[in-house]
PDB file of N, CA and C in Angstrom:
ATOM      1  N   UNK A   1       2.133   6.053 -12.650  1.00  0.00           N
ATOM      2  CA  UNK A   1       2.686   4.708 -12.650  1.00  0.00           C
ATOM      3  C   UNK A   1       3.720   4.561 -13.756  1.00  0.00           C
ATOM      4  N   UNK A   2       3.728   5.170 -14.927  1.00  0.00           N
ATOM      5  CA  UNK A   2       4.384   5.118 -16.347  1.00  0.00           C
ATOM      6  C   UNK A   2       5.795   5.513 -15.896  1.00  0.00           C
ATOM      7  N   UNK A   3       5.411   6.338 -15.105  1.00  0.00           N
ATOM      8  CA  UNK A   3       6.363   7.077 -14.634  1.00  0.00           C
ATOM      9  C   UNK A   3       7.271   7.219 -13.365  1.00  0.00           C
ATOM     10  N   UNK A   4       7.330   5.988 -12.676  1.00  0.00           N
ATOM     11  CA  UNK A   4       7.687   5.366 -12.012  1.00  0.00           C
ATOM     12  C   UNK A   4       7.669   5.600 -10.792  1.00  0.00           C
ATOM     13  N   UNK A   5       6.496   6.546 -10.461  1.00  0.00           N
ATOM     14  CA  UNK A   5       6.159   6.984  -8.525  1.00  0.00           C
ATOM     15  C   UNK A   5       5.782   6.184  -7.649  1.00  0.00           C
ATOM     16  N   UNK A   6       5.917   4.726  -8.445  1.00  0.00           N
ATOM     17  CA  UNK A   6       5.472   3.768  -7.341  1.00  0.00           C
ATOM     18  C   UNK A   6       5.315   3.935  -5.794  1.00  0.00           C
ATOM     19  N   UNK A   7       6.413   4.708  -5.235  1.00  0.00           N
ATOM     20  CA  UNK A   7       6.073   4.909  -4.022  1.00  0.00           C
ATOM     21  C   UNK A   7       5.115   6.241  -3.568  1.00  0.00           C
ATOM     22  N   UNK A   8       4.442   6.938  -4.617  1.00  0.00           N
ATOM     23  CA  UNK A   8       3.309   7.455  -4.104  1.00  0.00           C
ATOM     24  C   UNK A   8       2.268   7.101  -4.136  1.00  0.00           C
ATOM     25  N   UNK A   9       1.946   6.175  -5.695  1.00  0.00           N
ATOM     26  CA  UNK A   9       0.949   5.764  -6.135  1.00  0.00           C
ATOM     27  C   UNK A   9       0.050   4.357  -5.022  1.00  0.00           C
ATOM     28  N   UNK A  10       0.836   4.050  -4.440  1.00  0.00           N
ATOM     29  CA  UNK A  10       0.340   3.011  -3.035  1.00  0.00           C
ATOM     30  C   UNK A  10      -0.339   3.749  -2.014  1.00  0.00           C
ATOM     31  N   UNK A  11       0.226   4.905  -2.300  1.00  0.00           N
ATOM     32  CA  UNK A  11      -0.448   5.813  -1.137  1.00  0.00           C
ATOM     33  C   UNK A  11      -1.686   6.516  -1.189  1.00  0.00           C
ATOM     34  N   UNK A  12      -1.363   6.936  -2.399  1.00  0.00           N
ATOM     35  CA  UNK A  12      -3.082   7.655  -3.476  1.00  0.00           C
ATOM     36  C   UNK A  12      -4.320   6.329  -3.595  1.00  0.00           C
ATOM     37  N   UNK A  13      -3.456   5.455  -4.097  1.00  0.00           N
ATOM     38  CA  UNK A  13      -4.560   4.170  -3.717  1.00  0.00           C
ATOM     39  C   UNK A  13      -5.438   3.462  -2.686  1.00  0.00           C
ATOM     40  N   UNK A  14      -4.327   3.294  -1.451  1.00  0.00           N
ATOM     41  CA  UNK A  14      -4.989   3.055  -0.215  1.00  0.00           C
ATOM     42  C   UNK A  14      -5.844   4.518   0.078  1.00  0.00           C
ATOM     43  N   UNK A  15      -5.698   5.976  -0.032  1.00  0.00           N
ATOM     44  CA  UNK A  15      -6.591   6.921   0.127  1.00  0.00           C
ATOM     45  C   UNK A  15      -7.506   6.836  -0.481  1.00  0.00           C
ATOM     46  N   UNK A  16      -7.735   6.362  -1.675  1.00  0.00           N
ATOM     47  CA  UNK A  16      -8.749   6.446  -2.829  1.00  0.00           C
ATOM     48  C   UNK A  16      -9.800   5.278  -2.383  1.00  0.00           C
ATOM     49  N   UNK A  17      -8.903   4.207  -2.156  1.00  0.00           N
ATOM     50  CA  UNK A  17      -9.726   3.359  -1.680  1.00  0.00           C
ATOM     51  C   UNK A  17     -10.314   3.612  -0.093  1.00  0.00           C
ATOM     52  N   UNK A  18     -10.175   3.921   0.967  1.00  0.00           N
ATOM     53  CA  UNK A  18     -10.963   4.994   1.833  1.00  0.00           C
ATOM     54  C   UNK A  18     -11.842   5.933   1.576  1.00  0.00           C
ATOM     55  N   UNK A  19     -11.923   6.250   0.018  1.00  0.00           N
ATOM     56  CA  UNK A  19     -12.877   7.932   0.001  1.00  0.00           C
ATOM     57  C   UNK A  19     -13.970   6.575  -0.529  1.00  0.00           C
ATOM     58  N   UNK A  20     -13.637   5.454  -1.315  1.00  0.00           N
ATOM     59  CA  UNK A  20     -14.582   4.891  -1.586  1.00  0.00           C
ATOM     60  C   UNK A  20     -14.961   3.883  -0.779  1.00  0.00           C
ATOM     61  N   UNK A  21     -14.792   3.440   0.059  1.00  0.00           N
ATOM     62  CA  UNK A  21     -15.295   2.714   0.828  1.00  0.00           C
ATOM     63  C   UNK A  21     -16.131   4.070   2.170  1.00  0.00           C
ATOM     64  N   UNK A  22     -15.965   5.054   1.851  1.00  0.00           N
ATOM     65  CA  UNK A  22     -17.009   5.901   2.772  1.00  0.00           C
ATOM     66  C   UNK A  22     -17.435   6.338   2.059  1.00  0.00           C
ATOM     67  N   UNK A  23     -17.910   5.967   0.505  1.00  0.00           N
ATOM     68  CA  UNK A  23     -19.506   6.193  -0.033  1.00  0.00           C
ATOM     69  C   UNK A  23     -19.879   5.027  -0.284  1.00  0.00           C
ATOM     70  N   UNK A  24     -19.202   3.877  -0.074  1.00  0.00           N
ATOM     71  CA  UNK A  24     -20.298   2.515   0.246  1.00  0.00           C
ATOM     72  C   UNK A  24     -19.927   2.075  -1.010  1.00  0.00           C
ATOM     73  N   UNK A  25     -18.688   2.184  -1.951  1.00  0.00           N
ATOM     74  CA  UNK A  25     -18.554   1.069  -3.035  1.00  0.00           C
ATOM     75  C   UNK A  25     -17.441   0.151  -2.401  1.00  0.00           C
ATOM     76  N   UNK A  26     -17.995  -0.937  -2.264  1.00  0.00           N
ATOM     77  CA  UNK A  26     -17.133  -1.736  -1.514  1.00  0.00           C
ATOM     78  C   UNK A  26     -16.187  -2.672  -2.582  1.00  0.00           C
ATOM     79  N   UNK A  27     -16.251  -2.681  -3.683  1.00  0.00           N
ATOM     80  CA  UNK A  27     -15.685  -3.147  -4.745  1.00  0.00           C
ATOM     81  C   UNK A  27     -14.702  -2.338  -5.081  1.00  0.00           C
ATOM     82  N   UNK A  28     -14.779  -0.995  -5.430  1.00  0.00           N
ATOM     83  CA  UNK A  28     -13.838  -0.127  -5.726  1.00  0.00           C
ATOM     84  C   UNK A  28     -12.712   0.015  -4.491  1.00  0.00           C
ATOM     85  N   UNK A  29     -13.074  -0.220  -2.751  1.00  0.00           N
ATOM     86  CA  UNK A  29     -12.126  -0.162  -2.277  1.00  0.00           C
ATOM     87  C   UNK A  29     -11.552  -1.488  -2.194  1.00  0.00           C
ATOM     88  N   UNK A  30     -12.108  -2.164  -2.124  1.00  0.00           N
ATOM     89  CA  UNK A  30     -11.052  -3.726  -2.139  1.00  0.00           C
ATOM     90  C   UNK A  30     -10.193  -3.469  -3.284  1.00  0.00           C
ATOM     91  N   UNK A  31     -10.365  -3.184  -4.455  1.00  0.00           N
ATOM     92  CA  UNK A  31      -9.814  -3.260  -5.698  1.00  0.00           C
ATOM     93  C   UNK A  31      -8.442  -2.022  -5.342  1.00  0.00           C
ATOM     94  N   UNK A  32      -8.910  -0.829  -5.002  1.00  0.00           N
ATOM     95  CA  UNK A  32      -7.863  -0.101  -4.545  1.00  0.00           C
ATOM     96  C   UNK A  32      -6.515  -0.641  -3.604  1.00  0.00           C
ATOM     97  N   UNK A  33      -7.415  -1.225  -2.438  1.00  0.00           N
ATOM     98  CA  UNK A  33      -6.711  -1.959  -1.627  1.00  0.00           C
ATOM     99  C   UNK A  33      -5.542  -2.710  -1.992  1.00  0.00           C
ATOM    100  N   UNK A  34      -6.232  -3.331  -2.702  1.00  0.00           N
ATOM    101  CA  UNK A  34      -5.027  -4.606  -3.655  1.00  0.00           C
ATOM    102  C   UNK A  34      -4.210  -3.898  -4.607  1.00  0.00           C
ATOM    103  N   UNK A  35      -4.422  -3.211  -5.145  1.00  0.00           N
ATOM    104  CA  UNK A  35      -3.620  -2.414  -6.350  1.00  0.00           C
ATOM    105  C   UNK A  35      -2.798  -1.801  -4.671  1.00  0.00           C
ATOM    106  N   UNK A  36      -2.950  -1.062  -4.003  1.00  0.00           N
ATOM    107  CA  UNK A  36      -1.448  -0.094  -3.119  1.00  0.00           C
ATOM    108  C   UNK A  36      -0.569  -1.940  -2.332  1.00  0.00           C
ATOM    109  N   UNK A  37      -1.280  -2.685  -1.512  1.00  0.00           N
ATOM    110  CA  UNK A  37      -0.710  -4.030  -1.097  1.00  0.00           C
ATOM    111  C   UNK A  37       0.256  -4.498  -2.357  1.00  0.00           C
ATOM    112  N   UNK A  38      -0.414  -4.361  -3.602  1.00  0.00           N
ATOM    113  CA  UNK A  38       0.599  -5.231  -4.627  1.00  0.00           C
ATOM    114  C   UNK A  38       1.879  -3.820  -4.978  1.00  0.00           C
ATOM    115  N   UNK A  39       1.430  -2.845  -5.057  1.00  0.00           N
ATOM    116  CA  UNK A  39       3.120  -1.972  -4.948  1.00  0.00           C
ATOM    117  C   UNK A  39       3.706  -1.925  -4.321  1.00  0.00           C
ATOM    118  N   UNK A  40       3.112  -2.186  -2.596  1.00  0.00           N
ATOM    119  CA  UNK A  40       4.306  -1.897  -1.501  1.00  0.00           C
ATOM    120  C   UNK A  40       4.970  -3.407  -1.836  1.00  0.00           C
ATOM    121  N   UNK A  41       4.287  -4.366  -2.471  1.00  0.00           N
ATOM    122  CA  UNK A  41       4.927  -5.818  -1.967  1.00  0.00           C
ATOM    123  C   UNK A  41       5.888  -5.564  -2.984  1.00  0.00           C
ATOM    124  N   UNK A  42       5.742  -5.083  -4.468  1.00  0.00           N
ATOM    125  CA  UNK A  42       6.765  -4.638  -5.301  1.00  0.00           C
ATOM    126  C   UNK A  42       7.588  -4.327  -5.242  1.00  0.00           C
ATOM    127  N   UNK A  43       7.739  -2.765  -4.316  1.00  0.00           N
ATOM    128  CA  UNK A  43       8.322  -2.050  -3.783  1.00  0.00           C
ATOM    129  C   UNK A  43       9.388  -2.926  -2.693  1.00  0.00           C
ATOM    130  N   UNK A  44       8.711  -3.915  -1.867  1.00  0.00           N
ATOM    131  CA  UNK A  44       9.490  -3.936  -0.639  1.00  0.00           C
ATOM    132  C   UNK A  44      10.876  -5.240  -1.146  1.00  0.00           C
ATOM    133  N   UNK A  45      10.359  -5.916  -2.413  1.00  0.00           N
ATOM    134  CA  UNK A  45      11.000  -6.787  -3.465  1.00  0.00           C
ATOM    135  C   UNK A  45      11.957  -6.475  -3.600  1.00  0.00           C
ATOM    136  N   UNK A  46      12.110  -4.829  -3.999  1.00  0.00           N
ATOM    137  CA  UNK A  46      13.613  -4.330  -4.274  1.00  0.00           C
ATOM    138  C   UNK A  46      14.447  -4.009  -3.424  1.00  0.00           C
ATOM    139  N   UNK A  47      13.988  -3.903  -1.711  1.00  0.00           N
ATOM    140  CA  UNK A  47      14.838  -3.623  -0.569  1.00  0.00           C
ATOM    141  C   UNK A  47      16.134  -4.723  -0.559  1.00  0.00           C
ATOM    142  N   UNK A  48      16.984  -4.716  -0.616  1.00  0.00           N
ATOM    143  CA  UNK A  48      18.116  -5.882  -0.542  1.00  0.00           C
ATOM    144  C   UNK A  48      18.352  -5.693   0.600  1.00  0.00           C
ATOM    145  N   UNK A  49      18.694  -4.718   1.145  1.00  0.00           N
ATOM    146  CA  UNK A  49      19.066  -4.559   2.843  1.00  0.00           C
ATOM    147  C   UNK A  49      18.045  -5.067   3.550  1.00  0.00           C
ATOM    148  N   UNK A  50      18.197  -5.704   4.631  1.00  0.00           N
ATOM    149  CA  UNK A  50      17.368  -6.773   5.697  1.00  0.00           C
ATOM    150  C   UNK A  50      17.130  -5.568   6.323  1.00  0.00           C
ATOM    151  N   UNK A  51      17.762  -4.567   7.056  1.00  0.00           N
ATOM    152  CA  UNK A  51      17.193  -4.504   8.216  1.00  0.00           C
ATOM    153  C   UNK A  51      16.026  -2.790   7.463  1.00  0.00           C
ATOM    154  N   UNK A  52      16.742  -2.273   6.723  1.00  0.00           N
ATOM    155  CA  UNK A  52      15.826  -1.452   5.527  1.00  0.00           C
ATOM    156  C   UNK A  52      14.806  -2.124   5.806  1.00  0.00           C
ATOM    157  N   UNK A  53      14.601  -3.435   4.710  1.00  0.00           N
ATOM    158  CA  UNK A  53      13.542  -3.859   4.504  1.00  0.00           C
ATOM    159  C   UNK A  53      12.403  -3.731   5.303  1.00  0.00           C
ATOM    160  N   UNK A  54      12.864  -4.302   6.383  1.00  0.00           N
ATOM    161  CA  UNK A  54      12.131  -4.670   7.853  1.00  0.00           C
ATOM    162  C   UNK A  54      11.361  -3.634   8.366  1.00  0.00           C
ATOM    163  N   UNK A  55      12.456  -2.099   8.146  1.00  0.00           N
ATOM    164  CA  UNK A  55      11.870  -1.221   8.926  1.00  0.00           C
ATOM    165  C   UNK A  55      11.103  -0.844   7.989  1.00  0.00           C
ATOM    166  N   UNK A  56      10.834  -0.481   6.723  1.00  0.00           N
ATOM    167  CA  UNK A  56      10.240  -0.342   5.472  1.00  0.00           C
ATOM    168  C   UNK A  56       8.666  -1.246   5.998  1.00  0.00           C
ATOM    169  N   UNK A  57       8.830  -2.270   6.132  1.00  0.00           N
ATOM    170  CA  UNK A  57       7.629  -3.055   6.705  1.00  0.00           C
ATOM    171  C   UNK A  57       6.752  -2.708   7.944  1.00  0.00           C
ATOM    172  N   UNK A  58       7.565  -2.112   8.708  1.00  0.00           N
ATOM    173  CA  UNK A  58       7.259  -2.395  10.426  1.00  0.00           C
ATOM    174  C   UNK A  58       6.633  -0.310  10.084  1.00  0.00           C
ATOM    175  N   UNK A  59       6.472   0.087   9.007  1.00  0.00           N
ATOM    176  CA  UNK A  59       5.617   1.376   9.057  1.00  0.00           C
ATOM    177  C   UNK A  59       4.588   1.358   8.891  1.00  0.00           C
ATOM    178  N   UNK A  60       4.219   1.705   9.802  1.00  0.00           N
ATOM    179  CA  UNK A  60       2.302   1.926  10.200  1.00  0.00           C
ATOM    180  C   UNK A  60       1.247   2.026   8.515  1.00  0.00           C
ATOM    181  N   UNK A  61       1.950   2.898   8.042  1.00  0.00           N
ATOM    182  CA  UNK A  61       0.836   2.992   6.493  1.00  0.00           C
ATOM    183  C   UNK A  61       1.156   1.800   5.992  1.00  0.00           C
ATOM    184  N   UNK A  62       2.368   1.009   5.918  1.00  0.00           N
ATOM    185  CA  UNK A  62       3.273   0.089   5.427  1.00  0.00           C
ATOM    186  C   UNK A  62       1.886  -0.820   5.723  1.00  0.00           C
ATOM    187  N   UNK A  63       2.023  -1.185   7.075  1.00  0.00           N
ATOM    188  CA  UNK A  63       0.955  -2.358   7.460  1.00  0.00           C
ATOM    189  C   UNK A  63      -0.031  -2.277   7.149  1.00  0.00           C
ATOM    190  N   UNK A  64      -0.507  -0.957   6.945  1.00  0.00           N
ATOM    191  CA  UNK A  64      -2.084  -0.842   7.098  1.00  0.00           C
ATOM    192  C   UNK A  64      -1.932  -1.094   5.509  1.00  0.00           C
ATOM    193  N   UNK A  65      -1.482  -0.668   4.418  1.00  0.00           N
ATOM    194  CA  UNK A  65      -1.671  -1.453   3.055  1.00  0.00           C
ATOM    195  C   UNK A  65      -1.501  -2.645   3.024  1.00  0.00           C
ATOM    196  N   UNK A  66      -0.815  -3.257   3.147  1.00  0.00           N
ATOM    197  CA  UNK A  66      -0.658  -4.537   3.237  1.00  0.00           C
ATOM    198  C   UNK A  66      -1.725  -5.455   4.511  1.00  0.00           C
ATOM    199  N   UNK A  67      -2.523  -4.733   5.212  1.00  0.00           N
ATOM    200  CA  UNK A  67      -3.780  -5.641   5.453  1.00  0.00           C
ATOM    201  C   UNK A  67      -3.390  -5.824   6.796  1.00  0.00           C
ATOM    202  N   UNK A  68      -2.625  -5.303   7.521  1.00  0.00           N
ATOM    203  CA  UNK A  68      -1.687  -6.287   8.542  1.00  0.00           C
ATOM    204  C   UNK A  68      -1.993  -4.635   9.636  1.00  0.00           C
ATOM    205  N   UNK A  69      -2.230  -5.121  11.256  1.00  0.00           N
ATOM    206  CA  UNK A  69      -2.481  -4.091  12.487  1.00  0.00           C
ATOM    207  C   UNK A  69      -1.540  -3.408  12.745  1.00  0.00           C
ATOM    208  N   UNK A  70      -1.064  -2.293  12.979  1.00  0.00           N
ATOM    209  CA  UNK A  70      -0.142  -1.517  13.615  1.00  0.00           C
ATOM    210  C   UNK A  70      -0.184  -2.059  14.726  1.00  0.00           C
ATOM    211  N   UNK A  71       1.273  -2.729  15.383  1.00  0.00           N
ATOM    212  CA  UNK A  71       1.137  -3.090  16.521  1.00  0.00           C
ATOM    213  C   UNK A  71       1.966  -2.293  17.528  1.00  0.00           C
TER     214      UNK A  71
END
């Protein structure tokens, strides 16, 4: 994070939070959860381009951090 991988560290998180929510700490994955949702929303802050942005959004891991169905 110091180090500015933001765009991996959303990804290690939402995984992390999966390894722990399949040993049953359901605290540690919500908490994960929210920590990768609050970087992509970070992340998607700095898109200035609309249609970037959009497609940046409309990606399947994209949604699934941010809480939202692959449709």
């Amino acid at each position: 994070e110091e180090m500015g991988y933001r765009r991996l560290l959303w990804q290690i998180d939402r995984e992390l939070g999966r390894l722990a929510a399949d040993r049953g700490d359901a605290a540690e994955a919500a908490a994960l959860r929210a920590e990768a949702a609050s970087i992509v929303s970070a992340i998607t802050e700095t898109i200035d381009d609309v249609e970037l942005r959009a497609s940046f959004l409309a990606l399947p891991d994209v949604r699934a951090a941010l809480g939202r169905s692959s449709v």
